[in-house]
Protein backbone atom coordinates (compact mmCIF):
# COMPACT_ATOMS: atom_id res chain seq x y z
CA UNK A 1 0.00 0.00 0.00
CA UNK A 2 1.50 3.13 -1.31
CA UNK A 3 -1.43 5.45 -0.66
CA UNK A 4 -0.35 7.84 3.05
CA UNK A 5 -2.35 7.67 5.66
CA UNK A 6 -3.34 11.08 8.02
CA UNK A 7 -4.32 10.49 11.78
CA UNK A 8 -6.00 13.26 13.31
CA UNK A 9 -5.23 12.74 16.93
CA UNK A 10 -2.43 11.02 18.94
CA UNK A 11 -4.26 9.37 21.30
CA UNK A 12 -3.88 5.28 22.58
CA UNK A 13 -6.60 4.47 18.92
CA UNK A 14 -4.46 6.55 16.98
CA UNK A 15 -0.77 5.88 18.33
CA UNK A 16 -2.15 1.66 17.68
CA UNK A 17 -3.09 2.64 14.22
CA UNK A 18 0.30 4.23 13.70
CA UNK A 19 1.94 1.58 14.87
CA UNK A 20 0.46 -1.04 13.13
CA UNK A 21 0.71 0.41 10.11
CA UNK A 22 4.40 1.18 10.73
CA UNK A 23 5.34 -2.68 11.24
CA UNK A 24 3.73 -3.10 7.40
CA UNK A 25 5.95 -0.57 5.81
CA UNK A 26 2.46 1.72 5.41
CA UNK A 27 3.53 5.78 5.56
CA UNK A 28 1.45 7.24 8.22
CA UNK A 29 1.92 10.45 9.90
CA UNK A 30 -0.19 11.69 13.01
CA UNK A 31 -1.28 15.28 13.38
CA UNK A 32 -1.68 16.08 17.48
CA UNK A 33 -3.26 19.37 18.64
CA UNK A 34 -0.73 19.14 21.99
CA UNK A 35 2.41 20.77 21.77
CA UNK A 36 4.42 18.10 22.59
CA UNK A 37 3.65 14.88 24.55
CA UNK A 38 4.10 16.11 28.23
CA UNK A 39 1.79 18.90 27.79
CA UNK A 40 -0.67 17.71 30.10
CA UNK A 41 -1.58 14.69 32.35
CA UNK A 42 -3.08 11.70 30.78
CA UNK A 43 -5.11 10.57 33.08
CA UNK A 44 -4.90 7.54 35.65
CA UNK A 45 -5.15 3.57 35.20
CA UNK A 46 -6.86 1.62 32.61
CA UNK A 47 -7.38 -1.61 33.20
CA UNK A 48 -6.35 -3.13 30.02
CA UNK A 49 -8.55 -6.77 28.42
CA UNK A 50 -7.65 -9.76 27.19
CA UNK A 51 -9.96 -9.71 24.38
CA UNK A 52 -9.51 -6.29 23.12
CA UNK A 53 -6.11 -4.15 24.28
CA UNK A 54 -4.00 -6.56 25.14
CA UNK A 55 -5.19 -7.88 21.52
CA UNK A 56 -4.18 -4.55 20.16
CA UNK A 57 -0.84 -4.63 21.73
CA UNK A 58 0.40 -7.82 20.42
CA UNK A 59 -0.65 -7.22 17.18
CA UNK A 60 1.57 -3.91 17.92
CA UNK A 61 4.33 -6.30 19.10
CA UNK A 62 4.47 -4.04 21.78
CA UNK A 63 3.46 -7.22 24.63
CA UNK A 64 6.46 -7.33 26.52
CA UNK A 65 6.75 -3.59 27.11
CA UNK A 66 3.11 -3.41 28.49
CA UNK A 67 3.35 -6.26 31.05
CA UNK A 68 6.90 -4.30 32.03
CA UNK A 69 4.64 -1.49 32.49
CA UNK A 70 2.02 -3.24 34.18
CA UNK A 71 1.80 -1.93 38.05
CA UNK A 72 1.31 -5.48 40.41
CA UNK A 73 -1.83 -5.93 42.57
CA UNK A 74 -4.02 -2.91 41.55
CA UNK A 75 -6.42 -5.24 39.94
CA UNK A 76 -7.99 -5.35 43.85
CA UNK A 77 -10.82 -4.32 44.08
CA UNK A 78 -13.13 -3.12 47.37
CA UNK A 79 -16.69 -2.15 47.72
CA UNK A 80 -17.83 -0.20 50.58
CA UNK A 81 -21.75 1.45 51.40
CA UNK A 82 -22.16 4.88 51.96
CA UNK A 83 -21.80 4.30 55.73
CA UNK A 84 -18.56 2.89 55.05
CA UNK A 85 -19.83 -0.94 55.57
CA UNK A 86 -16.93 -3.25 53.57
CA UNK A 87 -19.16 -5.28 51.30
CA UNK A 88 -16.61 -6.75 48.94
CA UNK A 89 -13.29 -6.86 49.83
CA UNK A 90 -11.17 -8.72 46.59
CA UNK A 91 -7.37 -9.07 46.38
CA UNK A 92 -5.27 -9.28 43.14
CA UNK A 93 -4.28 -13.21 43.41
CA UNK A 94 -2.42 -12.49 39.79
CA UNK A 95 -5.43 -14.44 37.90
CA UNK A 96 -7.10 -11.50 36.68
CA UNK A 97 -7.27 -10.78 33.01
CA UNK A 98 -7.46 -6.68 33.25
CA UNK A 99 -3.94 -5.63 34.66
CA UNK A 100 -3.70 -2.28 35.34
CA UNK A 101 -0.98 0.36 33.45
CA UNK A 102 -0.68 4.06 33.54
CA UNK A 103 -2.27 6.03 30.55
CA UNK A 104 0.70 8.27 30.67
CA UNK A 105 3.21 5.29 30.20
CA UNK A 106 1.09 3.61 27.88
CA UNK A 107 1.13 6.49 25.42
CA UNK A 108 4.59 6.88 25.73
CA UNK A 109 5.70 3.00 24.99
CA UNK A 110 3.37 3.94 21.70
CA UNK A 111 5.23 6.82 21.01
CA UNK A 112 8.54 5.23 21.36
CA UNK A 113 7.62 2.27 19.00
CA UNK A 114 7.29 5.42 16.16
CA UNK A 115 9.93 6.30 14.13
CA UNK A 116 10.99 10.21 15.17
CA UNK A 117 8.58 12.53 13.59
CA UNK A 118 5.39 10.51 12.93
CA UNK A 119 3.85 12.77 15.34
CA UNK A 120 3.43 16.22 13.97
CA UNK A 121 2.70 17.79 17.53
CA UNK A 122 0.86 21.39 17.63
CA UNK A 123 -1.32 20.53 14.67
CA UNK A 124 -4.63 21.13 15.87
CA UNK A 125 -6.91 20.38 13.13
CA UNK A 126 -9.41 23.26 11.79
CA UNK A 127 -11.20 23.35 8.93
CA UNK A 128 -12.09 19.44 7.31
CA UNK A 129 -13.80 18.99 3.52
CA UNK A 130 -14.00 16.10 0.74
CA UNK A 131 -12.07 17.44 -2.23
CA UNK A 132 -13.79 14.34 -4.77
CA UNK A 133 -12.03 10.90 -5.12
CA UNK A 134 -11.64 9.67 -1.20
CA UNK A 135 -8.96 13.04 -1.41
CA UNK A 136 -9.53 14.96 1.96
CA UNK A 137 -8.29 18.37 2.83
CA UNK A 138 -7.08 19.38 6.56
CA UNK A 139 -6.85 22.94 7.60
CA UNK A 140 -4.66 23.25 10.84
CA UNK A 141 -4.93 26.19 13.21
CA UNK A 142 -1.81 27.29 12.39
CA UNK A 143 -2.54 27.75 8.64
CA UNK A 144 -0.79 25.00 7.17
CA UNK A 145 -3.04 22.94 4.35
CA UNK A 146 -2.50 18.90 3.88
CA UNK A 147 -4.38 17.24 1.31
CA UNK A 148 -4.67 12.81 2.26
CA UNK A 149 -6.01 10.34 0.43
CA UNK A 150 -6.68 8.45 3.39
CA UNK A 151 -8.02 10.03 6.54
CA UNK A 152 -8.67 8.71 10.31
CA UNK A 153 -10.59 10.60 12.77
CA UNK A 154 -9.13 9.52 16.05
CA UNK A 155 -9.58 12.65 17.84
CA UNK A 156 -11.81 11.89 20.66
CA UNK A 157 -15.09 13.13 21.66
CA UNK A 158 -15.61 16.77 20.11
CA UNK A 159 -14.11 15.30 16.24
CA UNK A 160 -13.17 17.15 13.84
CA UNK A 161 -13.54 14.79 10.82
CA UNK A 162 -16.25 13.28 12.29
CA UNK A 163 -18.63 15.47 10.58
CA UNK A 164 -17.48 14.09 7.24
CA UNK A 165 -19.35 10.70 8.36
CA UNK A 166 -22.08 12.11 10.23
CA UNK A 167 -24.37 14.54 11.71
CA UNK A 168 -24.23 12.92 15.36
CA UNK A 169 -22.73 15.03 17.89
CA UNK A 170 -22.20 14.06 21.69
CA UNK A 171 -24.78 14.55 24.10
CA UNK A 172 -24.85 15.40 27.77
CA UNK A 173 -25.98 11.77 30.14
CA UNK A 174 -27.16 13.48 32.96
CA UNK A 175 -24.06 13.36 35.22
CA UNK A 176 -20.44 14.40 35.73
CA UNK A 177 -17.76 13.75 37.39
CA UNK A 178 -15.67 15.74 39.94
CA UNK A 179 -12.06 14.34 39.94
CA UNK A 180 -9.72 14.56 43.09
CA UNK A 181 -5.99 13.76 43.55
CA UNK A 182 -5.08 12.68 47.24
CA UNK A 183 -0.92 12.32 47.28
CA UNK A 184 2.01 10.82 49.21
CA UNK A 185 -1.22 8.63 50.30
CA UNK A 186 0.05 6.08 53.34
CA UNK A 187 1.63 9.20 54.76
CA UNK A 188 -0.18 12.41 54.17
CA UNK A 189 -3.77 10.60 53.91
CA UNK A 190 -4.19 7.54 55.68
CA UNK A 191 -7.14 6.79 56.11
CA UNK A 192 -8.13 7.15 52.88
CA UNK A 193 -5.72 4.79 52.05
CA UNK A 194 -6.57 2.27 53.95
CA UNK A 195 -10.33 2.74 52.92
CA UNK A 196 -9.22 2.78 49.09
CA UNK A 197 -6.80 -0.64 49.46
CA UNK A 198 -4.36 -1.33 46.81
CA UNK A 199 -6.65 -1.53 44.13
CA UNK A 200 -9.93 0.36 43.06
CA UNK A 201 -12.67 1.40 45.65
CA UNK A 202 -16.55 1.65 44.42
CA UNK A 203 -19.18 3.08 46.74
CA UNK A 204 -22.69 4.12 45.26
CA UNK A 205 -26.00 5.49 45.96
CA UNK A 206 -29.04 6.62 44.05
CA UNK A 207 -27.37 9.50 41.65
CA UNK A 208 -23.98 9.93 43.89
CA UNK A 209 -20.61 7.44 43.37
CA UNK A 210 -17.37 7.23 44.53
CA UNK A 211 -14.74 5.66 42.51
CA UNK A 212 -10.93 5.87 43.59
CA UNK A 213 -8.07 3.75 42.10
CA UNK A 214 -4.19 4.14 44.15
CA UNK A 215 -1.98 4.60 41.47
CA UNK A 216 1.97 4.82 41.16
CA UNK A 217 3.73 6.92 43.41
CA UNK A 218 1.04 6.32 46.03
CA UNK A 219 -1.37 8.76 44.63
CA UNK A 220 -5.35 8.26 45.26
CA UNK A 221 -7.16 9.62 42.29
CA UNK A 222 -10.84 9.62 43.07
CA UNK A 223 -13.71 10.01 40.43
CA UNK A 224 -16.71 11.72 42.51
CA UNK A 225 -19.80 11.10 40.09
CA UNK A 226 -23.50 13.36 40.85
CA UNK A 227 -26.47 12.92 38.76
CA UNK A 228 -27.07 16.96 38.09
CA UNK A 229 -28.40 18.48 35.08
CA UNK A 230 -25.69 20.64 33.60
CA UNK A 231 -26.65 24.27 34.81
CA UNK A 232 -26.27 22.44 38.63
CA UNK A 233 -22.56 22.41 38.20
CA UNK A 234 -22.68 25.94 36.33
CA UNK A 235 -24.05 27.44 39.70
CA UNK A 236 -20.72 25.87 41.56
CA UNK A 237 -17.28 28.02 41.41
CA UNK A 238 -14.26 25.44 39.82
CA UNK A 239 -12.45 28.64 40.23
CA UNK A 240 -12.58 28.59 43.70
CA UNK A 241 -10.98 24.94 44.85
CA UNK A 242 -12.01 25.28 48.51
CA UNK A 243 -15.42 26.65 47.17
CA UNK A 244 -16.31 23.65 44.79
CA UNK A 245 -14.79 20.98 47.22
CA UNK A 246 -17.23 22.28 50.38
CA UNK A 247 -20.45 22.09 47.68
CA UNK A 248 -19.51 18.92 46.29
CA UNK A 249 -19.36 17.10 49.49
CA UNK A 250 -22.44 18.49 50.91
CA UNK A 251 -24.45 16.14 48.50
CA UNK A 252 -22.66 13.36 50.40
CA UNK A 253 -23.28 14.17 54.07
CA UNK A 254 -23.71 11.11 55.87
CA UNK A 255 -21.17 8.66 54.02
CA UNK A 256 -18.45 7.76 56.05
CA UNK A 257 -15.77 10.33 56.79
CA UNK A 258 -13.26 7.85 55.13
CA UNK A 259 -15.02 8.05 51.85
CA UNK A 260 -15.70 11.88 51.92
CA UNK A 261 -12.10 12.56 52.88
CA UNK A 262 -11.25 11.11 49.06
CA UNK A 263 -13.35 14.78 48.40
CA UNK A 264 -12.71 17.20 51.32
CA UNK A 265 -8.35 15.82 51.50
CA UNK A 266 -7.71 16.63 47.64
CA UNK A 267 -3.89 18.20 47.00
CA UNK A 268 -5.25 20.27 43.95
CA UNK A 269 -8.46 21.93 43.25
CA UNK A 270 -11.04 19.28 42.17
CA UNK A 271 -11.82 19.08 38.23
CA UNK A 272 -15.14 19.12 36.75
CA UNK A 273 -15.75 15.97 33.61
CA UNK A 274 -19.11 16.51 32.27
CA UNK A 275 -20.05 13.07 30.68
CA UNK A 276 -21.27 13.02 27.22
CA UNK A 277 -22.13 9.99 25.16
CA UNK A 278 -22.78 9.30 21.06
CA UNK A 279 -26.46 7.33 20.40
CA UNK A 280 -25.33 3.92 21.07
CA UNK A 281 -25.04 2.02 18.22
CA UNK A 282 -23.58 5.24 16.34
CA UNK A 283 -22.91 3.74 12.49
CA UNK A 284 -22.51 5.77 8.89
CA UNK A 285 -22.62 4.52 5.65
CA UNK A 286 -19.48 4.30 3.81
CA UNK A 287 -17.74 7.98 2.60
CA UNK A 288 -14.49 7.08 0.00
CA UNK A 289 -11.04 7.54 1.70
CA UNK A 290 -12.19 8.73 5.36
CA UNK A 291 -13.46 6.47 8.67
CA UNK A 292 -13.19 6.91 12.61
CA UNK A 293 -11.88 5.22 15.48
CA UNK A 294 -11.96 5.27 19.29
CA UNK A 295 -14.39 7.88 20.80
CA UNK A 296 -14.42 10.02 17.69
CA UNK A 297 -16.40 6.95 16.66
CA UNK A 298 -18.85 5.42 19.69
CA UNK A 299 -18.05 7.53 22.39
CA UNK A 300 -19.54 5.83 25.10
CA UNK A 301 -20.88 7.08 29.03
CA UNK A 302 -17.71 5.27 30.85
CA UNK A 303 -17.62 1.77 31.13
CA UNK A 304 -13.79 0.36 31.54
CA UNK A 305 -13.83 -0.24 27.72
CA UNK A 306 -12.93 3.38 25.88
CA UNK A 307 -9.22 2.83 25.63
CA UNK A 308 -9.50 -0.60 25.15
CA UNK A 309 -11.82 -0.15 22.10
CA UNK A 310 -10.03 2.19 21.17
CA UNK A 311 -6.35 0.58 20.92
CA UNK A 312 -8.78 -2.65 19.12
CA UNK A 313 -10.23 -0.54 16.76
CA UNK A 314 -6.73 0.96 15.57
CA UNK A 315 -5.28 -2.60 15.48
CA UNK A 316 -8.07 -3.80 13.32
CA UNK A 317 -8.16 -1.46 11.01
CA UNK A 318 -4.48 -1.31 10.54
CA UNK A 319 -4.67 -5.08 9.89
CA UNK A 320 -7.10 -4.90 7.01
CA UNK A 321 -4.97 -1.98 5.67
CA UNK A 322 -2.43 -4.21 5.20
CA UNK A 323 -4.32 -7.29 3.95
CA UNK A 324 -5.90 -4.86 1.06
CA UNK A 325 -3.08 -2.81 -0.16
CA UNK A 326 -4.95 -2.36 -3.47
CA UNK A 327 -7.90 -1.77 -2.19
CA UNK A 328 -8.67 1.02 0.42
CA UNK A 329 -12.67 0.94 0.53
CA UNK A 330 -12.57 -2.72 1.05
CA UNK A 331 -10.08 -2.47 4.02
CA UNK A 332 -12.66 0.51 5.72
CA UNK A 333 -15.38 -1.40 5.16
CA UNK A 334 -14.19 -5.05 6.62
CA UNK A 335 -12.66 -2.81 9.67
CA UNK A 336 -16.36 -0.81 9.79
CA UNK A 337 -18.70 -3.54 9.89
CA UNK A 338 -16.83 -5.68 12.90
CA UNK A 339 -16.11 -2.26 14.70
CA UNK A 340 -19.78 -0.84 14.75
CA UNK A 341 -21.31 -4.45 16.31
CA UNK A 342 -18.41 -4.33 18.96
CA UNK A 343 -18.85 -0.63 20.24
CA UNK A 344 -22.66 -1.11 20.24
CA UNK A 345 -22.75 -3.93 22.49
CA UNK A 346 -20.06 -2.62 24.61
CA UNK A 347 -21.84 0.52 25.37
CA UNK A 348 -24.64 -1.02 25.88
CA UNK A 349 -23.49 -3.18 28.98
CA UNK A 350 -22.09 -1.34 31.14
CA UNK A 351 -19.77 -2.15 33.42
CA UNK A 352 -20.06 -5.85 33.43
CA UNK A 353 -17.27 -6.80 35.97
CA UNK A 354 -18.37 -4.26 38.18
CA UNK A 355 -21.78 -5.07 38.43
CA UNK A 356 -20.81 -8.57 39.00
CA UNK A 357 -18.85 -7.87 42.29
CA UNK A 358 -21.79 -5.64 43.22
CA UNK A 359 -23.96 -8.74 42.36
CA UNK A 360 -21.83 -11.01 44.32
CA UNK A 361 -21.34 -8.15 47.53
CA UNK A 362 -25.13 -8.08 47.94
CA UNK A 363 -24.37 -4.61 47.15
């Protein structure tokens, strides 16, 4: 295959694709809107599957790096009531199939695996039209113009060339997430770390959550979840750290101290998510030279499967590149029609391991 390819957006789908695509001698280059890849955190753990990432990463060759990677006995997994009551209390025994890795060093082992200046950081893309032929143009914020004759959206929720595909756009669920980072953990905070464990804590009630994973470095990152329509969190000041923390914990007066602590204890000012989510099921029919991955595709309300979808998706459809050199459409449209089934039912069940220790808790 002779024909470039043009990722918009250097994210775990897109750095896969790359990859792939890079062990079959395909030219690919990846245009990133960051300036560089330590411009900003990238998030905590993802737990990464046996049936989809961990897929994606051997057919990346990149297997032994990720189990180097892989931080030991975080697959535990606790769940407590609001009144603090321990109703599942799991250790990692090393038979799980989801080891846990940092986003952060995941990306970079995908960088690394990328020949020097595949990544065209700063390149936020602008303006996207068809020029005729499966030919696409790419307008980038800086004024530069690229012209591709073969063109993945992997640019998350808010796409650029999604548009090109469809007329869906993201839309609010209902809830958001505050997100809290408690550090130094054993020492500065702990309580919290006790309540937390080595692993992931889950405690729930009707329209309020707690979910906190200890990562490396001892740090507690909490995900603080309310059911609130969207001018709800408008009325609360993110400016004002002390301000939002004291209104956020109100709504969960009478959990246990050690659960509100993963609130009221953060080291930085907590950070607003608002969750959006693409109709489940999200499908186009098929445009000449252009096609999606990873969020930019079947964004999803969280469910443990984004990045691992994701990283599959970019696999797969670097695989049938390769297996089609001569014949682009038939490559997007073997990669299409397995990826829209997948995302579908994934975002359709939820969070299947967690509501199976829930199930088995009682909870």
């Amino acid at each position: 295959m002779h024909t470039p390819v043009t990722i918009i957006g250097a994210g775990l789908g897109g750095l896969t694709l790359a990859r792939v695509l890079h062990l079959h001698g395909i030219p690919v280059t990846v245009h990133e809107a960051e300036s560089s890849p330590t411009a900003r955190s990238q998030g905590g753990l993802l737990d990464i599957h046996e049936d989809t990432g961990q897929l994606a990463l051997e057919a990346a060759g990149l297997t032994d790096a990720f189990r180097a990677a892989v931080l030991e006995g975080r697959e535990a997994m606790r769940i407590l009531a609001p009144d603090g009551t321990v109703m599942l209390d799991q250790a990692d025994d090393g038979t799980g199939g989801r080891p846990e890795v940092d986003r952060g060093d995941l990306r970079r082992i995908l960088l690394d695996s990328l020949p020097a200046g595949t990544v065209r950081w700063g390149r936020r893309a602008g303006r996207v039209r068809a020029l005729g032929g499966g030919r696409h143009e790419v307008a980038s914020s800086d004024g530069d113009t690229l012209v591709t004759g073969l063109l993945v959206g992997a640019d998350g929720a808010w796409s650029r060339v999604r548009p090109l595909l469809s007329a869906a756009t993201p839309e609010y669920l209902g809830k958001s997430v505050v997100e809290t980072y408690l550090y130094d953990a054993a020492v500065q905070h702990p309580a919290a770390a006790k309540t937390v464990g080595a692993g992931m804590l889950v405690a729930t009630a009707p329209g309020r959550e707690i979910f906190a994973h200890r990562e490396k470095d001892d740090t507690l990152h909490a995900y603080v979840g309310l059911a609130e329509p969207q001018d709800w969190f408008a009325a609360v000041d993110f400016t004002e750290g002390a301000t939002a923390t004291a209104r956020i914990a109100r709504e969960f007066d009478g959990w246990a101290a050690e659960l509100t602590a993963l609130i009221t204890d953060g080291d930085e000012a907590p950070v607003l998510r608002p969750l959006y989510a693409l109709p489940v099921g999200h499908r186009w029919d098929r445009v000449p030279g252009v096609t999606l991955l990873g969020d930019a595709a079947h964004l999803a309300a969280p469910n443990g499967e984004g990045a691992n979808l994701a990283m599959l998706d970019g696999a797969e459809l670097g695989a049938a590149l390769a297996a089609n050199p001569g014949d682009i459409e038939r490559a997007l449209t073997e990669y299409e029609q397995a990826m829209f089934p997948r995302s579908a039912e994934a975002a359709a069940n939820g969070l299947p391991e967690i509501e199976a220790f829930r199930a088995a808790a009682g909870a």
